[in-house]
Protein backbone atom coordinates (compact mmCIF):
# COMPACT_ATOMS: atom_id res chain seq x y z
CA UNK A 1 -1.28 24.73 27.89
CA UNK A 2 -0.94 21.29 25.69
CA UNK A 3 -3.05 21.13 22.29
CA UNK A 4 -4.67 18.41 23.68
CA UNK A 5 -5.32 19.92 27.07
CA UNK A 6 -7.40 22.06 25.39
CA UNK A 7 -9.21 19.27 23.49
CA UNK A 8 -10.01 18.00 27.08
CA UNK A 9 -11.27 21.03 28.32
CA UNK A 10 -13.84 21.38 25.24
CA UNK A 11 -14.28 17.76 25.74
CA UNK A 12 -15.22 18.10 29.29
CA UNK A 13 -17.21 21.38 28.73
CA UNK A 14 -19.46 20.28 26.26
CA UNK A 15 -20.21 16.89 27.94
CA UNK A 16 -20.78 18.89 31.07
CA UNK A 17 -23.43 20.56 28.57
CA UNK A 18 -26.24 17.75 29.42
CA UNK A 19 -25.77 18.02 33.07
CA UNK A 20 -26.74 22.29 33.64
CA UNK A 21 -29.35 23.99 32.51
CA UNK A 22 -28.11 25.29 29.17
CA UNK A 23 -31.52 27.31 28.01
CA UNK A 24 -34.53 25.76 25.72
CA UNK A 25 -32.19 27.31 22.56
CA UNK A 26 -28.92 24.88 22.94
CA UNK A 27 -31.36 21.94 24.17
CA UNK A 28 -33.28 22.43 20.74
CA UNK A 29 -29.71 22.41 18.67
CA UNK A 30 -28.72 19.16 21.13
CA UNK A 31 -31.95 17.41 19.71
CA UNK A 32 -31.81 18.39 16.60
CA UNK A 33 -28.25 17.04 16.45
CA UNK A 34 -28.81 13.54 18.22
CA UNK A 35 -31.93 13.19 15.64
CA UNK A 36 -30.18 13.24 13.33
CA UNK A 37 -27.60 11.21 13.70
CA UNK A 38 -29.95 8.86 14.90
CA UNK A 39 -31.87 9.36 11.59
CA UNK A 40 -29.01 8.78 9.43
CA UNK A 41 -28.81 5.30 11.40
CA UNK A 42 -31.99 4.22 10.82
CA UNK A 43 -32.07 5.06 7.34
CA UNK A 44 -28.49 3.81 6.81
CA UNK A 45 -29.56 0.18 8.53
CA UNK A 46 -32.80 0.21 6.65
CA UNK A 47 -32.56 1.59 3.37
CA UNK A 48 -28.60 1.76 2.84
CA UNK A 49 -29.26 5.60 2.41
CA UNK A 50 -27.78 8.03 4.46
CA UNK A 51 -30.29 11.16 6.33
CA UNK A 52 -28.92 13.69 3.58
CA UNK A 53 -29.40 11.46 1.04
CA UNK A 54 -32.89 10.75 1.87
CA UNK A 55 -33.22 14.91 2.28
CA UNK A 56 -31.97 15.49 -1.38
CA UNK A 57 -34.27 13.04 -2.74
CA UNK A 58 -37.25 14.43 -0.24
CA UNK A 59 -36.77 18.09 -1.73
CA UNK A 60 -36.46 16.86 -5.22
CA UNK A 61 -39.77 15.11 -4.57
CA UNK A 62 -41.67 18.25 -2.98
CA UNK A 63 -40.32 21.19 -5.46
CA UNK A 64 -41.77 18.27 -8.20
CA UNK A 65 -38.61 19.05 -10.98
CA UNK A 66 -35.94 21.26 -9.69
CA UNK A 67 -32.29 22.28 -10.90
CA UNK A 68 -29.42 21.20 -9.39
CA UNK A 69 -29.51 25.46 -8.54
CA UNK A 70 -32.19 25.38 -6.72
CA UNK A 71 -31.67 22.18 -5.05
CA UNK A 72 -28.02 23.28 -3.44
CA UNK A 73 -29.55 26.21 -2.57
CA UNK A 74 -32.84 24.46 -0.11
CA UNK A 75 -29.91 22.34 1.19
CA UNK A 76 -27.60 24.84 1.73
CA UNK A 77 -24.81 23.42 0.04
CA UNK A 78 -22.45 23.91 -2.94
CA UNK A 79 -23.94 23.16 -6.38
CA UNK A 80 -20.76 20.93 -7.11
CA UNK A 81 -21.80 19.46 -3.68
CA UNK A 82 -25.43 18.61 -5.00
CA UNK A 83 -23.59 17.61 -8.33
CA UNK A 84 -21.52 14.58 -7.16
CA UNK A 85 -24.37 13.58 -4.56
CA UNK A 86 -27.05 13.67 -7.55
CA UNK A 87 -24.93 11.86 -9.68
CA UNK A 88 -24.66 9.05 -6.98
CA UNK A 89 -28.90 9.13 -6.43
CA UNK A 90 -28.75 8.90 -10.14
CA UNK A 91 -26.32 5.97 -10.97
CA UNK A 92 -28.77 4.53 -7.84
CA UNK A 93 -31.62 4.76 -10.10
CA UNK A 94 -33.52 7.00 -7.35
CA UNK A 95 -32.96 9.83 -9.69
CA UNK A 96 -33.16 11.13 -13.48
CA UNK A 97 -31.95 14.39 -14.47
CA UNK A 98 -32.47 15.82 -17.70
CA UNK A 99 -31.30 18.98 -19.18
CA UNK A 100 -33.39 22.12 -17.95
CA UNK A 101 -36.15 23.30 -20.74
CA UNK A 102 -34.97 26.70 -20.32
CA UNK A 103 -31.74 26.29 -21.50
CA UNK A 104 -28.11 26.56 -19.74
CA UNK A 105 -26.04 24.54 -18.67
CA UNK A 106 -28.43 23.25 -15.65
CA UNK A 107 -30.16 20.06 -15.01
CA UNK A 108 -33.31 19.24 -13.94
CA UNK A 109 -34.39 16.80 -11.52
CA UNK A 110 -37.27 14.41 -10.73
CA UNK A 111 -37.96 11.20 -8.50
CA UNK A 112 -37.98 7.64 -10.92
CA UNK A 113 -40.35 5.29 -9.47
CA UNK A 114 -38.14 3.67 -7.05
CA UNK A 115 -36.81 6.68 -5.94
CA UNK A 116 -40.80 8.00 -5.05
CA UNK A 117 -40.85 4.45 -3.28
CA UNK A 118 -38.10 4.82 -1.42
CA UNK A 119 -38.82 8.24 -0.23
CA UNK A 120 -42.03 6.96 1.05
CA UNK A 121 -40.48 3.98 2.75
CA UNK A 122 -37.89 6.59 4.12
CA UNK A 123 -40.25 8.57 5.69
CA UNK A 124 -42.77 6.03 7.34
CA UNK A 125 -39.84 4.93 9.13
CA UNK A 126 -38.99 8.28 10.48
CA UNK A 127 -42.16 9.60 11.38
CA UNK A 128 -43.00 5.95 12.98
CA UNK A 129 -39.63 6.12 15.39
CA UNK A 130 -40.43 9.84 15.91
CA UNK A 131 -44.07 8.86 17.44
CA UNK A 132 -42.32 6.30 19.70
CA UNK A 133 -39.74 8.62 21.24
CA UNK A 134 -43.11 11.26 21.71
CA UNK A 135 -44.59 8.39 23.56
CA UNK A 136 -41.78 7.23 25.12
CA UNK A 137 -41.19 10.33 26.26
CA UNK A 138 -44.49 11.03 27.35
CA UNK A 139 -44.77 14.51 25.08
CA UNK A 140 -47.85 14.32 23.40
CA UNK A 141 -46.68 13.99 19.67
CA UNK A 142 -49.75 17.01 18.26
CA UNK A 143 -48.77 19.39 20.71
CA UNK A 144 -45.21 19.11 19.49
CA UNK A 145 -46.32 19.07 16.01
CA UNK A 146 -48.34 22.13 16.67
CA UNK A 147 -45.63 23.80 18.34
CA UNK A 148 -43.20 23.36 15.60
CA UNK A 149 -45.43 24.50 12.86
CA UNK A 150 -45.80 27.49 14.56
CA UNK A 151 -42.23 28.14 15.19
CA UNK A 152 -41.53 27.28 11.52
CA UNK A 153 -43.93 30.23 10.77
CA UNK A 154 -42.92 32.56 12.69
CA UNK A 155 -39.15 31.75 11.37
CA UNK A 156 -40.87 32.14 8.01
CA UNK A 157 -39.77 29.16 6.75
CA UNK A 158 -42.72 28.61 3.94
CA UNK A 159 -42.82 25.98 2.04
CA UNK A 160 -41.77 27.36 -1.34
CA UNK A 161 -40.56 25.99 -4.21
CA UNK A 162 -37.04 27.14 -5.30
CA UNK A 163 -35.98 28.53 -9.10
């Protein structure tokens, strides 16, 4: 078979995907994939900042000053990854980073004031198209917040603050 026979074949199976009944677990990857994308749209047209842009700063806002460290590791990324993405936030002016008080070669990071604005902005947006695909989808948007949470806890995943 052709290499790009089997490019059709995947091509065709996976756009066959929406039409079956592919089980609540690849639905909930689907969504999670078309958000966002459609995220990283909204923030792009908006803001000028892409979806893992706006997570980076989001994180660096919530853990209040982490290190680059801890920050590659929440994202699940490379530290030279986190590097070179917070050195564009920085030269942005949505981030500072300073050197870490306990020493080393790592950096600490923290939200300037238009970074802290922008996060805020960043977020009103999302949660405010997120409420009108709940209603526009007629699931009622606590339900589905309840319903997350809970999975979130059961998965573990605490809010804690990375070292």
């Amino acid at each position: 078979m052709c290499g790009g026979c089997n490019k059709l074949v995947l091509l065709s199976y996976y756009a066959n995907i929406a039409t079956m009944d592919s089980g609540l677990s690849v639905d909930l990857h689907r969504l999670t994939a078309r958000m966002d994308r459609a995220a990283d749209r909204f923030l792009s047209e908006a803001y000028g900042v892409s979806y893992r842009r706006f997570l980076t700063l989001l994180l660096v806002g919530e853990f209040g000053m982490p290190t680059q460290r801890a920050l590659a590791e929440a994202l699940g990324v490379s530290e030279p990854s986190v590097s070179r993405m917070t050195g564009v936030l920085v030269k942005a002016g949505y981030l500072e980073a300073g050197s870490d008080p306990a020493g080393g070669n790592r950096r600490q990071l923290s939200l300037t004031p238009v970074g802290k604005e922008l996060v805020g902005q960043c977020r009103e947006l999302l949660e405010r198209r997120f409420a009108e695909l709940m209603k526009h989808s007629q699931v009622p948007y606590a339900d589905y917040a309840r319903h997350t949470r809970q999975l979130l806890h059961a998965l573990g995943v605490e809010r804690e603050v990375p070292r």
